[in-house]
C-alpha atoms as a PDB file:
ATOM      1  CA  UNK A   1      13.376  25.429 -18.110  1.00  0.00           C
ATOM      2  CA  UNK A   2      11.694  24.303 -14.902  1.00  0.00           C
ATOM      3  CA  UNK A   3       9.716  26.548 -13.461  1.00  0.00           C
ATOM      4  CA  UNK A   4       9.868  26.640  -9.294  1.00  0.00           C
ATOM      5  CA  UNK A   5       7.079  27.479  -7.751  1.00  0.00           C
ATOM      6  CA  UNK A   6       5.577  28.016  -3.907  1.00  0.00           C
ATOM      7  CA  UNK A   7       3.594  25.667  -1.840  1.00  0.00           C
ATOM      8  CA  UNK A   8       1.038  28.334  -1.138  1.00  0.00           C
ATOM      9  CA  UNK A   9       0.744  29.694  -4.872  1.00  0.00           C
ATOM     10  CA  UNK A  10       0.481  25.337  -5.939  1.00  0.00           C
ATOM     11  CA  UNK A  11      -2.180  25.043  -3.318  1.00  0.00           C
ATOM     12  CA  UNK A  12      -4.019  28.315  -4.944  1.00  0.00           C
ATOM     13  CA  UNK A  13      -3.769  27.443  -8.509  1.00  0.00           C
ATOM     14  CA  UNK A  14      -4.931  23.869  -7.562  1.00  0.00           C
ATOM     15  CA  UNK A  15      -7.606  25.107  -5.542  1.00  0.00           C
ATOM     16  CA  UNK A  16      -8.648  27.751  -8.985  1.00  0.00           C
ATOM     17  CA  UNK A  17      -8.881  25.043 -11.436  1.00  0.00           C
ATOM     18  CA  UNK A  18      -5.137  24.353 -12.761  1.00  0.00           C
ATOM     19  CA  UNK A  19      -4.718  20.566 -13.739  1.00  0.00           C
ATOM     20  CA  UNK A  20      -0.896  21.051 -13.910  1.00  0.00           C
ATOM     21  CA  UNK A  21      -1.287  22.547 -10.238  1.00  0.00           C
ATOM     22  CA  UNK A  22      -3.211  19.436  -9.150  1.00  0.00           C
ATOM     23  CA  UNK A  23      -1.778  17.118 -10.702  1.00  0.00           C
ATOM     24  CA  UNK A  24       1.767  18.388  -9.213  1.00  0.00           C
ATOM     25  CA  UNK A  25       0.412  18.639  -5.630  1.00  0.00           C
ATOM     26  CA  UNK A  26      -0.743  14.959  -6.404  1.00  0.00           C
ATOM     27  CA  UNK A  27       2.655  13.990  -7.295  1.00  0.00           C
ATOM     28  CA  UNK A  28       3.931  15.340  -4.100  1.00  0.00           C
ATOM     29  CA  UNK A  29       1.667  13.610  -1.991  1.00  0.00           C
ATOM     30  CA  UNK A  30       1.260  10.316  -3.751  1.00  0.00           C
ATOM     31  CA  UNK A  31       3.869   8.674  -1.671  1.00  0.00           C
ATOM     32  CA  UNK A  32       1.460   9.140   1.563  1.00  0.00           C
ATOM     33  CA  UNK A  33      -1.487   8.519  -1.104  1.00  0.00           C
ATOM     34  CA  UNK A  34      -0.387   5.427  -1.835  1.00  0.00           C
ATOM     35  CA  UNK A  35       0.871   4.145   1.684  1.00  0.00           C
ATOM     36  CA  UNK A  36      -2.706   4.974   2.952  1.00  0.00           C
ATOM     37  CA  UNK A  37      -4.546   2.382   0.170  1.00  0.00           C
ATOM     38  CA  UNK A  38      -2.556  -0.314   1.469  1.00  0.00           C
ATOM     39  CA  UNK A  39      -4.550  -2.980   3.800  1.00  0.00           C
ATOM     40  CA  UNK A  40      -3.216  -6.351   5.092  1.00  0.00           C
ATOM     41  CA  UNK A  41      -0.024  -5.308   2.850  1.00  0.00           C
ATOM     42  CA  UNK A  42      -2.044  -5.339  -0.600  1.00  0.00           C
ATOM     43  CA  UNK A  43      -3.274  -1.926  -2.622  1.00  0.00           C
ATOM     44  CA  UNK A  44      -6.873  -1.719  -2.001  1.00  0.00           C
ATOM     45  CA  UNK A  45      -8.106   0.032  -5.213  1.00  0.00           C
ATOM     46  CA  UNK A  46     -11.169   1.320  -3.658  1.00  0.00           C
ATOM     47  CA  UNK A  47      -9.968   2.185  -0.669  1.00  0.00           C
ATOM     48  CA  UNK A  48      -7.050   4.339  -3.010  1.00  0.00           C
ATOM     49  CA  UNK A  49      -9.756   5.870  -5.345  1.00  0.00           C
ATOM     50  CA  UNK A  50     -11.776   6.918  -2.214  1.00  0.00           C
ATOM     51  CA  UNK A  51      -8.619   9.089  -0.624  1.00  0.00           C
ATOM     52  CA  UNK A  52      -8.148  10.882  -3.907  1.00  0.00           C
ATOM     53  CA  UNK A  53     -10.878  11.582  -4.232  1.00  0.00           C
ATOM     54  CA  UNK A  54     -10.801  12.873  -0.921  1.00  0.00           C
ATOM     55  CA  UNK A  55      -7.504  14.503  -1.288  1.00  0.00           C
ATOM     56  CA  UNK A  56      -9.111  16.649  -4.296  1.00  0.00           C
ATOM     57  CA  UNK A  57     -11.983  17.914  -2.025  1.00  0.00           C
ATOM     58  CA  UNK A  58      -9.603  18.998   0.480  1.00  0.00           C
ATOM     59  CA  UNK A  59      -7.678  20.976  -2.174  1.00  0.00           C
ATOM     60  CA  UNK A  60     -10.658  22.547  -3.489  1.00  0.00           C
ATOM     61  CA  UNK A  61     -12.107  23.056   0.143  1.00  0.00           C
ATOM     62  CA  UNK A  62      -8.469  23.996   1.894  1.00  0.00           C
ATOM     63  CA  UNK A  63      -9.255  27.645   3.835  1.00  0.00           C
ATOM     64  CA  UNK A  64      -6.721  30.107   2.053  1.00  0.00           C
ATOM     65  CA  UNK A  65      -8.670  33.085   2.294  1.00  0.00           C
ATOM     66  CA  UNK A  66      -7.457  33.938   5.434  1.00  0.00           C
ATOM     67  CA  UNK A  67      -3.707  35.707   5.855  1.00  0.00           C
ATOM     68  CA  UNK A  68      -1.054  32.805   6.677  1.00  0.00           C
ATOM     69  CA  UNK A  69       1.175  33.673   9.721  1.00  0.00           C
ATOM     70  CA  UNK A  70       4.073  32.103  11.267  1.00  0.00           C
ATOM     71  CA  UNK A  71       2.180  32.814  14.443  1.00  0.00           C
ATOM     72  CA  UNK A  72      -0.125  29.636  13.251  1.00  0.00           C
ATOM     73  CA  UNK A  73       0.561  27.021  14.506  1.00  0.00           C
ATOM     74  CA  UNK A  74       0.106  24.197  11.555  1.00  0.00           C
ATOM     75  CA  UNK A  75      -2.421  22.312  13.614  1.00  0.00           C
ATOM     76  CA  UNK A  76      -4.670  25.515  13.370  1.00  0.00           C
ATOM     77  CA  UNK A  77      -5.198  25.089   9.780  1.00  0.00           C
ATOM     78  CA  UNK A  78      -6.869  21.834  10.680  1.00  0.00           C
ATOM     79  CA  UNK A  79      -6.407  20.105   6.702  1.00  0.00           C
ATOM     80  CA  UNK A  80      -7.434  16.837   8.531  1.00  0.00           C
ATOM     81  CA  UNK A  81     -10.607  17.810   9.595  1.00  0.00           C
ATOM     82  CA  UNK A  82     -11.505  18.315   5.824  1.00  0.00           C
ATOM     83  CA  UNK A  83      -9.680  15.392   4.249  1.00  0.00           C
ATOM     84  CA  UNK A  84     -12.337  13.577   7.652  1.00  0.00           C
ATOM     85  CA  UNK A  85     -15.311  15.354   6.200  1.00  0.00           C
ATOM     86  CA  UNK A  86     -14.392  14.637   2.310  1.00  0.00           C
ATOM     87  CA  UNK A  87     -14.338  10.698   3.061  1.00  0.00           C
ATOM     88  CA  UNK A  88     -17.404  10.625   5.422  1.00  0.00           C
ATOM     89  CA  UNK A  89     -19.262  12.462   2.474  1.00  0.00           C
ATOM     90  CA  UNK A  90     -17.484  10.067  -0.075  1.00  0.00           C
ATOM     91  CA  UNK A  91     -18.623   6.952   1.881  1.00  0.00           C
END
């Protein structure tokens, strides 16, 4: 039986730890993952193993403390700004 589960609780057990968690939000996104390692149409392995690495910082960095609100506006939650800071710090 396949268990369905939220975006926001994903994102929390990800964020606590769970390797299932991660490993399923890294499943989601591994189509942009995998688009973004691509230079002059080859997979740049470095370049790939960099942005997950990245990717897990901004999981385990991503602010969700705070009470969500439709009132936010997605660009409030500014994920991009961490994923920004992650590579910087990676590089």
């Amino acid at each position: 039986m396949i268990e369905m589960i939220s975006f926001r609780k994903l994102l929390i057990n990800a964020k606590n730890g769970d390797e299932k968690a991660l490993m399923k939000m890294f499943d989601l996104f591994r189509p942009m993952i995998e688009n973004a390692s691509r230079s002059a149409n080859r997979k740049d392995e470095d370049l790939h193993d960099i942005i997950v690495m990245a990717f897990i910082q901004a999981i385990s960095k991503f602010p969700i403390d705070k009470p969500w609100s439709a009132n936010r506006a997605w660009w409030q939650l500014k994920p991009h700004s961490i994923i920004s800071t992650s590579v910087c710090r990676l590089g």
